[in-house]
PDB file of N, CA and C in Angstrom:
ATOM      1  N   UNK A   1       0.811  -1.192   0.000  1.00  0.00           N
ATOM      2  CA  UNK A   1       0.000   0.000   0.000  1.00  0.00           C
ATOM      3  C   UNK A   1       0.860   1.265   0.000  1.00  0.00           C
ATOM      4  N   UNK A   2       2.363   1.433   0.764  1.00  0.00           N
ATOM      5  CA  UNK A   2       3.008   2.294   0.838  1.00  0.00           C
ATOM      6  C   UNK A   2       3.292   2.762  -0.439  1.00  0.00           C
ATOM      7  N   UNK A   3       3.668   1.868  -1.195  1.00  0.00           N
ATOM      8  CA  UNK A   3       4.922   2.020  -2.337  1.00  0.00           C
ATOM      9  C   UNK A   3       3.102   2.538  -3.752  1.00  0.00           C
ATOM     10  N   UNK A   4       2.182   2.142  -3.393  1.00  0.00           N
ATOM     11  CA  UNK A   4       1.417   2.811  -4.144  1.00  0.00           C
ATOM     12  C   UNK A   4       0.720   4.178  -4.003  1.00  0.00           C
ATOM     13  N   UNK A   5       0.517   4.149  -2.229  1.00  0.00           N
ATOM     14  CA  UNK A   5       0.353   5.712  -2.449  1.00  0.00           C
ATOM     15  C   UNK A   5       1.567   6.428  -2.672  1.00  0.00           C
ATOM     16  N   UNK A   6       3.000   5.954  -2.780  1.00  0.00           N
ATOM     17  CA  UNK A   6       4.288   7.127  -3.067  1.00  0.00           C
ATOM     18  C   UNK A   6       4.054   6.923  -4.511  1.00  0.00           C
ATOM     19  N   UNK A   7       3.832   6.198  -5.196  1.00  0.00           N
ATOM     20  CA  UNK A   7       3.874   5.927  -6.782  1.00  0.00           C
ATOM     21  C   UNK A   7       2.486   6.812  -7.304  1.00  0.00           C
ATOM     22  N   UNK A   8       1.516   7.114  -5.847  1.00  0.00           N
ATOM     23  CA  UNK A   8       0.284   7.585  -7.118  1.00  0.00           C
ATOM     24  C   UNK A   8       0.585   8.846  -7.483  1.00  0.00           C
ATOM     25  N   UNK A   9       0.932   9.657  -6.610  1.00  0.00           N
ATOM     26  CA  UNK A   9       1.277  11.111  -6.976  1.00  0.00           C
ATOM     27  C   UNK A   9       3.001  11.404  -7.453  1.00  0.00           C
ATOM     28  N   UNK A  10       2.448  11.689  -8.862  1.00  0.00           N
ATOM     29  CA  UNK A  10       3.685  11.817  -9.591  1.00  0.00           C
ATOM     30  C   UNK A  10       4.474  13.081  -9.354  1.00  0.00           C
ATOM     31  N   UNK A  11       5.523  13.209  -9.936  1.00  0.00           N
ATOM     32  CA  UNK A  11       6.197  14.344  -9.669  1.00  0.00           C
ATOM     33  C   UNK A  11       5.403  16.043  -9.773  1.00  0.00           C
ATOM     34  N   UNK A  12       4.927  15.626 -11.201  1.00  0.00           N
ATOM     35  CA  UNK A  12       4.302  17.219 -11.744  1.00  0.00           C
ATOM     36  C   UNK A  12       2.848  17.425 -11.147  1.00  0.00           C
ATOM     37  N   UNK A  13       2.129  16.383 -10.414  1.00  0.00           N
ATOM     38  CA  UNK A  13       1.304  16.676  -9.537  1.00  0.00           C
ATOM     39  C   UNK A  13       1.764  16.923  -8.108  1.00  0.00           C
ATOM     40  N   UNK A  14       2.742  16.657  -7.683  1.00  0.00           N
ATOM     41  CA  UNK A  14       3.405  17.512  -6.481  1.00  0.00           C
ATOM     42  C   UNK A  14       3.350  18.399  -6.741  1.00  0.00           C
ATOM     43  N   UNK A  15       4.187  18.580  -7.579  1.00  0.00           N
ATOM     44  CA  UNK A  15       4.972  20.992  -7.824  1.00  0.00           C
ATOM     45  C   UNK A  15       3.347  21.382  -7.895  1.00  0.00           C
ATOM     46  N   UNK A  16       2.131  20.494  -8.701  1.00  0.00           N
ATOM     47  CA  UNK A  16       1.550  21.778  -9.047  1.00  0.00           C
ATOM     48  C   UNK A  16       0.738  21.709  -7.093  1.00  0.00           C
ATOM     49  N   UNK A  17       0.546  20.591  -6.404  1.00  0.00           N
ATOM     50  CA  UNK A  17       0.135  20.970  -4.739  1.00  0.00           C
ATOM     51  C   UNK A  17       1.302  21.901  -4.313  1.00  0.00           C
ATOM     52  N   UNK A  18       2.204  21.786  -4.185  1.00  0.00           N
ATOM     53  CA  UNK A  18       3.388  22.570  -3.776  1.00  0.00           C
ATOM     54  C   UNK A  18       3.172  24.362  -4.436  1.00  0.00           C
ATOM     55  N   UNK A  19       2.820  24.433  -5.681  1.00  0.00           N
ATOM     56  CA  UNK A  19       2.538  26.102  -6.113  1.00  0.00           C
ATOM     57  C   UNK A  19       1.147  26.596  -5.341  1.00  0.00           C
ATOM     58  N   UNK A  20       0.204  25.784  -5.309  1.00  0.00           N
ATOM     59  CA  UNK A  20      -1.266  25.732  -4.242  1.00  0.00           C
ATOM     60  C   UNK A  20      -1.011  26.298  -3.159  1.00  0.00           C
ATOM     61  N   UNK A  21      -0.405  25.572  -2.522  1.00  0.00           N
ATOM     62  CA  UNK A  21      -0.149  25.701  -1.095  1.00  0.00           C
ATOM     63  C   UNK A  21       0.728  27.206  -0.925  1.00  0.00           C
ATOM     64  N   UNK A  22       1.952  27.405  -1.968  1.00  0.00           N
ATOM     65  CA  UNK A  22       2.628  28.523  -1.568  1.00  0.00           C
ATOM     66  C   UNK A  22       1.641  29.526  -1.985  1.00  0.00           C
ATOM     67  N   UNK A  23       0.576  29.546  -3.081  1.00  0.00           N
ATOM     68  CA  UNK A  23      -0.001  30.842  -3.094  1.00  0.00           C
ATOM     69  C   UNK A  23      -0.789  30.943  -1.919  1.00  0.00           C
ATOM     70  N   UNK A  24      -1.654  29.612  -1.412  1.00  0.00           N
ATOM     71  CA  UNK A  24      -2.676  29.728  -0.407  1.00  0.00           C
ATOM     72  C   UNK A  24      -1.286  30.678   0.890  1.00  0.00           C
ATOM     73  N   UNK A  25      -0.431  30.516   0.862  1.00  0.00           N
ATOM     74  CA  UNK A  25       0.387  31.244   2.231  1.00  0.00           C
ATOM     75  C   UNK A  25       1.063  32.651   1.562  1.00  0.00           C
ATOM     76  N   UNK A  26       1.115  32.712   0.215  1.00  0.00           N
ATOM     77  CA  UNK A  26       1.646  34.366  -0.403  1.00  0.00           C
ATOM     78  C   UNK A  26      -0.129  35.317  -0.417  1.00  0.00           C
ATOM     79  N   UNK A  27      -1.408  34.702  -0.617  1.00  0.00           N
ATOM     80  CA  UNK A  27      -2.268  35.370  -0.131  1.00  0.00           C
ATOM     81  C   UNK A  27      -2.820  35.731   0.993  1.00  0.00           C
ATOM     82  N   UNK A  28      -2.576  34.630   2.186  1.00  0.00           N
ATOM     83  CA  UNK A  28      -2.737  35.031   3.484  1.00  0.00           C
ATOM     84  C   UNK A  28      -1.893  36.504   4.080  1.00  0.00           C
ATOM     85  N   UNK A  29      -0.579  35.828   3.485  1.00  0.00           N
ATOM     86  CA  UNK A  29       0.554  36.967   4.022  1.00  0.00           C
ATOM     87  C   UNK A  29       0.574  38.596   3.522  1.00  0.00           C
ATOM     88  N   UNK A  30      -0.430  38.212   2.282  1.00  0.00           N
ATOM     89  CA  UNK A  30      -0.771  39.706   1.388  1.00  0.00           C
ATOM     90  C   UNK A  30      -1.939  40.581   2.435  1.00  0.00           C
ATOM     91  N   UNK A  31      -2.684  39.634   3.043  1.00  0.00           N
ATOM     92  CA  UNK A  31      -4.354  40.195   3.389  1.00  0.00           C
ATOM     93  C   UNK A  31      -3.918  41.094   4.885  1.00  0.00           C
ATOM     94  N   UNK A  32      -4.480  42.208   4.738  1.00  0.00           N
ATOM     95  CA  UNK A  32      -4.804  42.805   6.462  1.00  0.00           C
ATOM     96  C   UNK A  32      -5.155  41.777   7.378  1.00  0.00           C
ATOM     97  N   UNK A  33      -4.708  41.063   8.464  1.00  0.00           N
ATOM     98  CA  UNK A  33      -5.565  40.474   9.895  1.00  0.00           C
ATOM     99  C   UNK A  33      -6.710  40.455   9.470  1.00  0.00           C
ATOM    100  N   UNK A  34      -7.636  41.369   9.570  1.00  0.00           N
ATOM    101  CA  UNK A  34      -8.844  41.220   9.467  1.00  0.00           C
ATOM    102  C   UNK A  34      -9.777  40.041   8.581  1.00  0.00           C
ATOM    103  N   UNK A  35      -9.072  40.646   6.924  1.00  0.00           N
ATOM    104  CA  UNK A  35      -9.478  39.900   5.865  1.00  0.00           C
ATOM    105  C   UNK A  35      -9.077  38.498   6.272  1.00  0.00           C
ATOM    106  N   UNK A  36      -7.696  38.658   6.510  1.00  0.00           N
ATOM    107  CA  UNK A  36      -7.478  37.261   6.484  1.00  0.00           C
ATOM    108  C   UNK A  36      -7.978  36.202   7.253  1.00  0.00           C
ATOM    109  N   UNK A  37      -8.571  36.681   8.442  1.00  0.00           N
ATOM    110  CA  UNK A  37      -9.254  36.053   9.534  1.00  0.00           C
ATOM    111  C   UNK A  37     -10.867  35.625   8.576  1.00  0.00           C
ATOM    112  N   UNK A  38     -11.231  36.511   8.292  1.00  0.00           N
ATOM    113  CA  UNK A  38     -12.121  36.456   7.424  1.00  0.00           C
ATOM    114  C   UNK A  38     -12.209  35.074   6.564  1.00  0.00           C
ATOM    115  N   UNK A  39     -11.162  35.244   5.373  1.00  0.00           N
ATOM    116  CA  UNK A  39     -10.847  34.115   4.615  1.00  0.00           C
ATOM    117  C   UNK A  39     -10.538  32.902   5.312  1.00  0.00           C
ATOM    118  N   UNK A  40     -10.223  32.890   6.077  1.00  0.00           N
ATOM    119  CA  UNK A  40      -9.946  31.510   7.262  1.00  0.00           C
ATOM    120  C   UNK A  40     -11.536  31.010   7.419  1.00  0.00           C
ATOM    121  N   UNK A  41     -12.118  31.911   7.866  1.00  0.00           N
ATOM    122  CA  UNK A  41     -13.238  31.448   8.386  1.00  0.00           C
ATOM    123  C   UNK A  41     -14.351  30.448   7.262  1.00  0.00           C
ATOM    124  N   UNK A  42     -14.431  31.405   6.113  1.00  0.00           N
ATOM    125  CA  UNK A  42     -15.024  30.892   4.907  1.00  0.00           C
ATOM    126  C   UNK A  42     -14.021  29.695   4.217  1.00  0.00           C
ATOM    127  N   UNK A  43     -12.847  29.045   4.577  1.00  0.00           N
ATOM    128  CA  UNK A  43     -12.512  28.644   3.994  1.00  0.00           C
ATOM    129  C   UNK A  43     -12.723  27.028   4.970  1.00  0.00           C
ATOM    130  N   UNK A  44     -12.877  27.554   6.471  1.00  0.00           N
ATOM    131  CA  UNK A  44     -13.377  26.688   7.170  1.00  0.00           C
ATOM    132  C   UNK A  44     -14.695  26.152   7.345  1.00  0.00           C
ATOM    133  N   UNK A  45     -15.408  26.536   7.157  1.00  0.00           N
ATOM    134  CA  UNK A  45     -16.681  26.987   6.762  1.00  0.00           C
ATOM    135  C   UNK A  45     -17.038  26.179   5.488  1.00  0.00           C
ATOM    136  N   UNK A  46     -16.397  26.474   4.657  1.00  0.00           N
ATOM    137  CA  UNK A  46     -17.041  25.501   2.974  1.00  0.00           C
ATOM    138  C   UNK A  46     -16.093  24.120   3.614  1.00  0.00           C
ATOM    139  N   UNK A  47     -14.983  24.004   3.821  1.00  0.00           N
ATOM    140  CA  UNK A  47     -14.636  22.374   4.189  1.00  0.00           C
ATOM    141  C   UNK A  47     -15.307  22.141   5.299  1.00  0.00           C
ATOM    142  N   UNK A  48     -16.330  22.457   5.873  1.00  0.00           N
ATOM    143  CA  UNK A  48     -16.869  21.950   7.288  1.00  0.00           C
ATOM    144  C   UNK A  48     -18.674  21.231   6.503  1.00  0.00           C
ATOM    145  N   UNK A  49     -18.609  22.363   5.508  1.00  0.00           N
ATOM    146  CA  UNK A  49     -20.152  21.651   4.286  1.00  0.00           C
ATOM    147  C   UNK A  49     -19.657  20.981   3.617  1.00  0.00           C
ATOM    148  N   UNK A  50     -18.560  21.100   3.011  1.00  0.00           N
ATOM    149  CA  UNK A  50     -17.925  19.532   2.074  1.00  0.00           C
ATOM    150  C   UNK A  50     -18.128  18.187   2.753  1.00  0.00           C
ATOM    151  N   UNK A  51     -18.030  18.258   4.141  1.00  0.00           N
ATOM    152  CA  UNK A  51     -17.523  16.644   4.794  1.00  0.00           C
ATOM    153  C   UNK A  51     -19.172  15.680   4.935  1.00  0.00           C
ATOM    154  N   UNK A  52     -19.934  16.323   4.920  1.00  0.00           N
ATOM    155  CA  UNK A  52     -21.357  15.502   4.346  1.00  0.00           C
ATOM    156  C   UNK A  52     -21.569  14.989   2.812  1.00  0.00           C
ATOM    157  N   UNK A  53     -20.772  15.995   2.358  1.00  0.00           N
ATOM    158  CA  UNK A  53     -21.162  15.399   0.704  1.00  0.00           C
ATOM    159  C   UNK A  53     -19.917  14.652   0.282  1.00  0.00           C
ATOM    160  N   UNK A  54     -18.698  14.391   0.893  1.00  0.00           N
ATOM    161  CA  UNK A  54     -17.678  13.666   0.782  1.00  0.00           C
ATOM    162  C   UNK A  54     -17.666  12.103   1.536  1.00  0.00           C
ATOM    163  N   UNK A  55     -18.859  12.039   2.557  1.00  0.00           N
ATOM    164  CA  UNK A  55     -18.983  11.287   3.631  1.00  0.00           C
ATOM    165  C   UNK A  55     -18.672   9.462   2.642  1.00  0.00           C
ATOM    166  N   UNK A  56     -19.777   9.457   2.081  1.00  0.00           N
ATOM    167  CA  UNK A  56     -20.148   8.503   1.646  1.00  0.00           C
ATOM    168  C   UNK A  56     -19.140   7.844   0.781  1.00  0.00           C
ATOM    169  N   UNK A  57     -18.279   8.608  -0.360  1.00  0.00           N
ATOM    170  CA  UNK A  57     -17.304   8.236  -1.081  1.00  0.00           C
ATOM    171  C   UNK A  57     -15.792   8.191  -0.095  1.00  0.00           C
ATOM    172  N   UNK A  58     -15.512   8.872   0.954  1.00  0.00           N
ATOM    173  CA  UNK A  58     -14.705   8.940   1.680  1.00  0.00           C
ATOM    174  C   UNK A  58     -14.460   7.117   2.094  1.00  0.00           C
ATOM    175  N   UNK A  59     -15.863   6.715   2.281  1.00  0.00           N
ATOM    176  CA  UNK A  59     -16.202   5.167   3.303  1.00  0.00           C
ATOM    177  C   UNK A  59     -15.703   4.546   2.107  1.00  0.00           C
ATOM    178  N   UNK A  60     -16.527   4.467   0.954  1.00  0.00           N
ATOM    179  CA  UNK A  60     -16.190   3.689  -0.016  1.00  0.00           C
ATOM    180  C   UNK A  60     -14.334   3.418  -0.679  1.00  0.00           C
ATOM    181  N   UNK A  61     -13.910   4.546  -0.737  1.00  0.00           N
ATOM    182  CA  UNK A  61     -12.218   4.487  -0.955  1.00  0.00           C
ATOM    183  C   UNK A  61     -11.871   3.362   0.130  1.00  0.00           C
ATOM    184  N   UNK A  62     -12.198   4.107   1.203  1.00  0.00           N
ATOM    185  CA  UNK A  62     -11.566   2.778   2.211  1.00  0.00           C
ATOM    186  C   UNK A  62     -12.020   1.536   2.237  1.00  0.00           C
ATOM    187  N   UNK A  63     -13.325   1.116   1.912  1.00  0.00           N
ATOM    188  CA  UNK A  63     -13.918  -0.009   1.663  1.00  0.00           C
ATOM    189  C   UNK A  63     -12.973  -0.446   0.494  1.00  0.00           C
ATOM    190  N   UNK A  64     -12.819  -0.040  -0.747  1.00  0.00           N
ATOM    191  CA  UNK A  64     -12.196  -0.365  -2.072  1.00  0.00           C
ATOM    192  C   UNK A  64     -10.894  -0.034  -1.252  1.00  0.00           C
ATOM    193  N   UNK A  65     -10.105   0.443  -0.497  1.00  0.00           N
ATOM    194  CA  UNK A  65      -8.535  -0.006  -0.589  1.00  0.00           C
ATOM    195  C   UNK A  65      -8.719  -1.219   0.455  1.00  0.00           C
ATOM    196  N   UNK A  66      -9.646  -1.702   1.478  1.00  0.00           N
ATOM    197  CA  UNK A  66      -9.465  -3.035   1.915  1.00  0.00           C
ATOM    198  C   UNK A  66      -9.311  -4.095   1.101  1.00  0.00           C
ATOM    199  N   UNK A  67     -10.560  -3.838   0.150  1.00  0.00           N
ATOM    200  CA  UNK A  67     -10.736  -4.678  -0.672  1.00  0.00           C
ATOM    201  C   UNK A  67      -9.454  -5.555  -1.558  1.00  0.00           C
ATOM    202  N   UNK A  68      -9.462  -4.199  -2.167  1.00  0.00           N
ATOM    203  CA  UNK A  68      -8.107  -4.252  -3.195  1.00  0.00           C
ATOM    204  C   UNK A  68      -6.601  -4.547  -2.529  1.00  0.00           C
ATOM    205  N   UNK A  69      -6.021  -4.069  -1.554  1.00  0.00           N
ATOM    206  CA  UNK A  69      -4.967  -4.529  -0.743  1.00  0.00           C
ATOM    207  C   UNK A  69      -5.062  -5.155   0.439  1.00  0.00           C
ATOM    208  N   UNK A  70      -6.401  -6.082   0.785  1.00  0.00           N
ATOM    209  CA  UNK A  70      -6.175  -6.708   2.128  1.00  0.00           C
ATOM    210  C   UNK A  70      -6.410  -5.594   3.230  1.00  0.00           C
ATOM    211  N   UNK A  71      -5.867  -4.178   3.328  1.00  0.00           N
ATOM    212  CA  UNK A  71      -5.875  -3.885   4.088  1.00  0.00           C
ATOM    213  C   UNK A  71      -7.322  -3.550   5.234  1.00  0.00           C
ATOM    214  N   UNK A  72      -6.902  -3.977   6.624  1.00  0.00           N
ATOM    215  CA  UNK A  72      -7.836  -3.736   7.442  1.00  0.00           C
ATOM    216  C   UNK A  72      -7.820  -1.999   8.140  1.00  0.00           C
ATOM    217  N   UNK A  73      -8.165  -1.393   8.072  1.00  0.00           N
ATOM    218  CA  UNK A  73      -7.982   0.162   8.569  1.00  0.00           C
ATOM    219  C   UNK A  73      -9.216   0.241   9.324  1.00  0.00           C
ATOM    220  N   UNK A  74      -9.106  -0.267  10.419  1.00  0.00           N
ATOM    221  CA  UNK A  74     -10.260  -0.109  11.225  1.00  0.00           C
ATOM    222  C   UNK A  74     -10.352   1.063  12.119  1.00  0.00           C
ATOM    223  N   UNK A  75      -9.585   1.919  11.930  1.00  0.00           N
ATOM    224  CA  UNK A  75      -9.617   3.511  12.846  1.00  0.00           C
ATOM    225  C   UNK A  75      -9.364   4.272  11.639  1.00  0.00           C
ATOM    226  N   UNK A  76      -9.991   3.905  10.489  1.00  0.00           N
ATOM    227  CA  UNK A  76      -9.811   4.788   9.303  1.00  0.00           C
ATOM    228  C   UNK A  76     -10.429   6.224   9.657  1.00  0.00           C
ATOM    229  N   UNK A  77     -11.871   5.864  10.432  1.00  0.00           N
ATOM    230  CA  UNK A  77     -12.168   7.086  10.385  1.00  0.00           C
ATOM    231  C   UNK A  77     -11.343   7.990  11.060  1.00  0.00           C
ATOM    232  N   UNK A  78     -11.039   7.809  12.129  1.00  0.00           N
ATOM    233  CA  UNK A  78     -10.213   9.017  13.339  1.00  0.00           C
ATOM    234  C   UNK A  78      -8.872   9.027  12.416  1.00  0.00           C
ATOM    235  N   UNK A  79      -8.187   8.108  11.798  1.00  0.00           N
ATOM    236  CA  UNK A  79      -6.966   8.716  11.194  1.00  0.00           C
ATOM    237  C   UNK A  79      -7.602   9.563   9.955  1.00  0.00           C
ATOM    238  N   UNK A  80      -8.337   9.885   9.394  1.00  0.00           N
ATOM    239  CA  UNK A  80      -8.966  10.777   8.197  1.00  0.00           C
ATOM    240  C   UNK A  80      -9.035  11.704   9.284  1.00  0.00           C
ATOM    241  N   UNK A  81     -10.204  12.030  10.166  1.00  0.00           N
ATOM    242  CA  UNK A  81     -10.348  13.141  10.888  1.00  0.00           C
ATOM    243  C   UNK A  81      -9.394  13.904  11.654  1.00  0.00           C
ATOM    244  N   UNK A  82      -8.386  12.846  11.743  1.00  0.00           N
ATOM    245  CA  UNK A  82      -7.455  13.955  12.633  1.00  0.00           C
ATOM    246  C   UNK A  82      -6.473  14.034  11.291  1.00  0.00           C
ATOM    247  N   UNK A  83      -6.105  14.006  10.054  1.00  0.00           N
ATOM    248  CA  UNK A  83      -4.920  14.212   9.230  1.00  0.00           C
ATOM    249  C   UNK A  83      -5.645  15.935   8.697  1.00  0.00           C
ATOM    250  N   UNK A  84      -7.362  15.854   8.572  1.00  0.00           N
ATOM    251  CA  UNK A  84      -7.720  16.639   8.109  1.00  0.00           C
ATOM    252  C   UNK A  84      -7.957  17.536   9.125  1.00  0.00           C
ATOM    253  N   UNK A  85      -8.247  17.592  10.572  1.00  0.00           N
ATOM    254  CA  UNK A  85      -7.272  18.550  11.224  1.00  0.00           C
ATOM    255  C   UNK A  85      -5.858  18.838  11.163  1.00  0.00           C
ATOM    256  N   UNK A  86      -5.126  18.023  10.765  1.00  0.00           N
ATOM    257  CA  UNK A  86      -3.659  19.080  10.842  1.00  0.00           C
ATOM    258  C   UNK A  86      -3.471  19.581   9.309  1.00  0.00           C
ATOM    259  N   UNK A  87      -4.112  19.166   8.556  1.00  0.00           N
ATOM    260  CA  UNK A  87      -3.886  19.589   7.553  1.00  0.00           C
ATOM    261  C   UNK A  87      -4.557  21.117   7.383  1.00  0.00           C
ATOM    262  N   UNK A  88      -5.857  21.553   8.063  1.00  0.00           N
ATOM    263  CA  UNK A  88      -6.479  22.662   8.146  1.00  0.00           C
ATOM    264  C   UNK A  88      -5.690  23.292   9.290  1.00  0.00           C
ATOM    265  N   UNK A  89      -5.162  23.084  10.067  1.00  0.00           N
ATOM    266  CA  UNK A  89      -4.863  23.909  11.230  1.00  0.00           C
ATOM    267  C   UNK A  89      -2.954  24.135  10.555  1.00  0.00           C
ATOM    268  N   UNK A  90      -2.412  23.507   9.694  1.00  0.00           N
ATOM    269  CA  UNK A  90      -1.355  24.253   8.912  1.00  0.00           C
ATOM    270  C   UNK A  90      -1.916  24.570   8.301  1.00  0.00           C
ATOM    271  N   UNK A  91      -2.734  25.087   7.240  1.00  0.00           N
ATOM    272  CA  UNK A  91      -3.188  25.463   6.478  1.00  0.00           C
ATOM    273  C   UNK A  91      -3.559  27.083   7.298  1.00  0.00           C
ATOM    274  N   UNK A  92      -4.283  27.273   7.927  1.00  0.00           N
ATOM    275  CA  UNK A  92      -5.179  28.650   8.589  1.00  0.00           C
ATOM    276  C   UNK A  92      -3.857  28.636   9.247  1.00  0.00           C
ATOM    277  N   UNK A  93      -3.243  28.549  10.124  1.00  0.00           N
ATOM    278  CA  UNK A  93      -2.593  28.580  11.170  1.00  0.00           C
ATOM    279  C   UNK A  93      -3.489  28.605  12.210  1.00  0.00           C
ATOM    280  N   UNK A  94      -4.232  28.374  12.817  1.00  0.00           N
ATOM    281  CA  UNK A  94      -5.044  27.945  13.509  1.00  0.00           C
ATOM    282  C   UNK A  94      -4.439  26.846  14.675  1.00  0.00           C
ATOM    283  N   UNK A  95      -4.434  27.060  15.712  1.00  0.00           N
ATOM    284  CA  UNK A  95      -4.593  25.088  16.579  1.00  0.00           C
ATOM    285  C   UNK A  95      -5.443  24.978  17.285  1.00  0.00           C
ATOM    286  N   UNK A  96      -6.261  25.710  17.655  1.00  0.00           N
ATOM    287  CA  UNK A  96      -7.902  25.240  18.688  1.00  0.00           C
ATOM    288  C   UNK A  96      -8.785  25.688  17.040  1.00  0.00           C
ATOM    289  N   UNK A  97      -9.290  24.205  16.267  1.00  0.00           N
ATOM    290  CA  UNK A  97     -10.372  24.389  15.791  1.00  0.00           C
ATOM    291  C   UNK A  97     -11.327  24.090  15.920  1.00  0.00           C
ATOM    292  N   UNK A  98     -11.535  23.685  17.496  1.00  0.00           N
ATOM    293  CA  UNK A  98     -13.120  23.189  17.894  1.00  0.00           C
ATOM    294  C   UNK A  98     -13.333  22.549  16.838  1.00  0.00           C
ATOM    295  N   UNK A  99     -14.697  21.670  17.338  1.00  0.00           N
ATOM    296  CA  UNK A  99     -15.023  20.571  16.720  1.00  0.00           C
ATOM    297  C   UNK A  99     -15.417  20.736  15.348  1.00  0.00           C
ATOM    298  N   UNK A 100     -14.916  19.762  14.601  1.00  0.00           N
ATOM    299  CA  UNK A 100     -15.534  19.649  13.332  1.00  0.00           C
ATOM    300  C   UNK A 100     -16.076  18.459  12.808  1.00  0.00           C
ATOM    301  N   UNK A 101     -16.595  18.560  11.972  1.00  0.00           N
ATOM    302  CA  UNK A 101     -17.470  17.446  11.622  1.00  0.00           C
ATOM    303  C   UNK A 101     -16.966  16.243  11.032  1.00  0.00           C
ATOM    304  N   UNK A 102     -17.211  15.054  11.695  1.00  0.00           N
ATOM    305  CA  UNK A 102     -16.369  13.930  11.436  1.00  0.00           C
ATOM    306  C   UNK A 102     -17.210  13.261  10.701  1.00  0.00           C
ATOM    307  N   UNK A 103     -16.262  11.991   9.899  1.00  0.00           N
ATOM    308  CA  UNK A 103     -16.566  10.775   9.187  1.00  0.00           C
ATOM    309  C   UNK A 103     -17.701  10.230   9.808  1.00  0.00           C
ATOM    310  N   UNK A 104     -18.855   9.891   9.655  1.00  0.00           N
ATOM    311  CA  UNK A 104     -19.735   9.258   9.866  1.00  0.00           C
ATOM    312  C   UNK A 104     -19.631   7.750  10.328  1.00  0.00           C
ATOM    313  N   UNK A 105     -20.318   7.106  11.277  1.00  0.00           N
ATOM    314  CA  UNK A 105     -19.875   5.688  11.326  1.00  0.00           C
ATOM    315  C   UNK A 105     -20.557   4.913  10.419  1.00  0.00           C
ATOM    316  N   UNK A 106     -20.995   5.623   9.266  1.00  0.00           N
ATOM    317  CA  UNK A 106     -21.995   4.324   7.883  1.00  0.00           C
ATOM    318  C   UNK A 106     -21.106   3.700   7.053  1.00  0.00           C
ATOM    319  N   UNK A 107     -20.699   2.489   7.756  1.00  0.00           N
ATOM    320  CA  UNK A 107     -19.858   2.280   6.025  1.00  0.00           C
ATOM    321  C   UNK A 107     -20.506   1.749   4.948  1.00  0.00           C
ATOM    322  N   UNK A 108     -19.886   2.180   3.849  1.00  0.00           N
ATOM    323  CA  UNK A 108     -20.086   1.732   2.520  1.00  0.00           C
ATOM    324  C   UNK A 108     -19.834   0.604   2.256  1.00  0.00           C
ATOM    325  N   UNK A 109     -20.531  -0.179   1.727  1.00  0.00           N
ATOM    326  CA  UNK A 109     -20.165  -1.383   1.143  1.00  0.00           C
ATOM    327  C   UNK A 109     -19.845  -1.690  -0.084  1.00  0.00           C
ATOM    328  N   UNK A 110     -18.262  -2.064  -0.640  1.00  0.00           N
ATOM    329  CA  UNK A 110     -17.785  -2.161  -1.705  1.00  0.00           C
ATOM    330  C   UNK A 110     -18.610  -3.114  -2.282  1.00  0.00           C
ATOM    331  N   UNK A 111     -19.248  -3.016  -3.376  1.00  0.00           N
ATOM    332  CA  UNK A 111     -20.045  -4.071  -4.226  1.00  0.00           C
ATOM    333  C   UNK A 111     -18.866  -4.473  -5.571  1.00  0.00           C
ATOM    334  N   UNK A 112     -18.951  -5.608  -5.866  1.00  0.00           N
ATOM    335  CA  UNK A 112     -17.634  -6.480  -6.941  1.00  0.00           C
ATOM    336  C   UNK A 112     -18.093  -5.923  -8.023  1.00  0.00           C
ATOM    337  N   UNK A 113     -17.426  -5.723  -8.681  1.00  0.00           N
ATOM    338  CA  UNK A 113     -17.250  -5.297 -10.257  1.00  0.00           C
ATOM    339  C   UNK A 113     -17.063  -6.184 -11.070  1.00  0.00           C
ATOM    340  N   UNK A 114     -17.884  -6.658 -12.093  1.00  0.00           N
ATOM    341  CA  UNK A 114     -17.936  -7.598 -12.613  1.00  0.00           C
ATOM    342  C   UNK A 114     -16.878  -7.111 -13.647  1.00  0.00           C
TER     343      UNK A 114
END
């Protein structure tokens, strides 16, 4: 499983997360406090409404990588929920982001592909 998630993301899809990320921190660093607090908020805010409409396909990936590699990830959910806290709290600079809305306990059930 290791050697495929290092193999899925290729080089030129790094640089282009890597140019993302430096503008997401050359626009923070541009904005007054204010704004930028602002933009934090809305940016927390639309990923806090994403995680219902991501819920369901979120289960299913993990259902389909058991499937497909054996693997058992039975604290999948809390390792998703907490990567996507640190990933938002570097992101805002933020570290108290009160609660946010977690993975649901419904899993999906991978159905076989004929």
């Amino acid at each position: 499983m290791r050697e495929h998630g290092e193999n899925r993301i290729r080089p030129d899809e790094e640089w282009h997360r890597v140019q993302i990320i430096e503008w997401w921190f050359e626009r923070l660093a541009a904005l007054p406090l204010v704004e930028r607090e602002r933009l934090i908020d809305r940016v927390i805010e639309a990923d806090e409404a994403m995680q219902p409409l991501l819920d369901a396909y979120l289960h299913d990936e993990y259902a389909h990588t058991a499937l497909v590699f054996g693997a058992d990830i039975a604290e999948y959910r809390s390792i998703y929920d907490d990567w996507r806290r640190e990933i938002l709290a570097r992101l805002t600079g933020r570290t108290d982001l009160g609660p946010l809305v977690p993975l649901t306990g419904e899993p999906v059930r991978q159905e076989a592909v004929a």
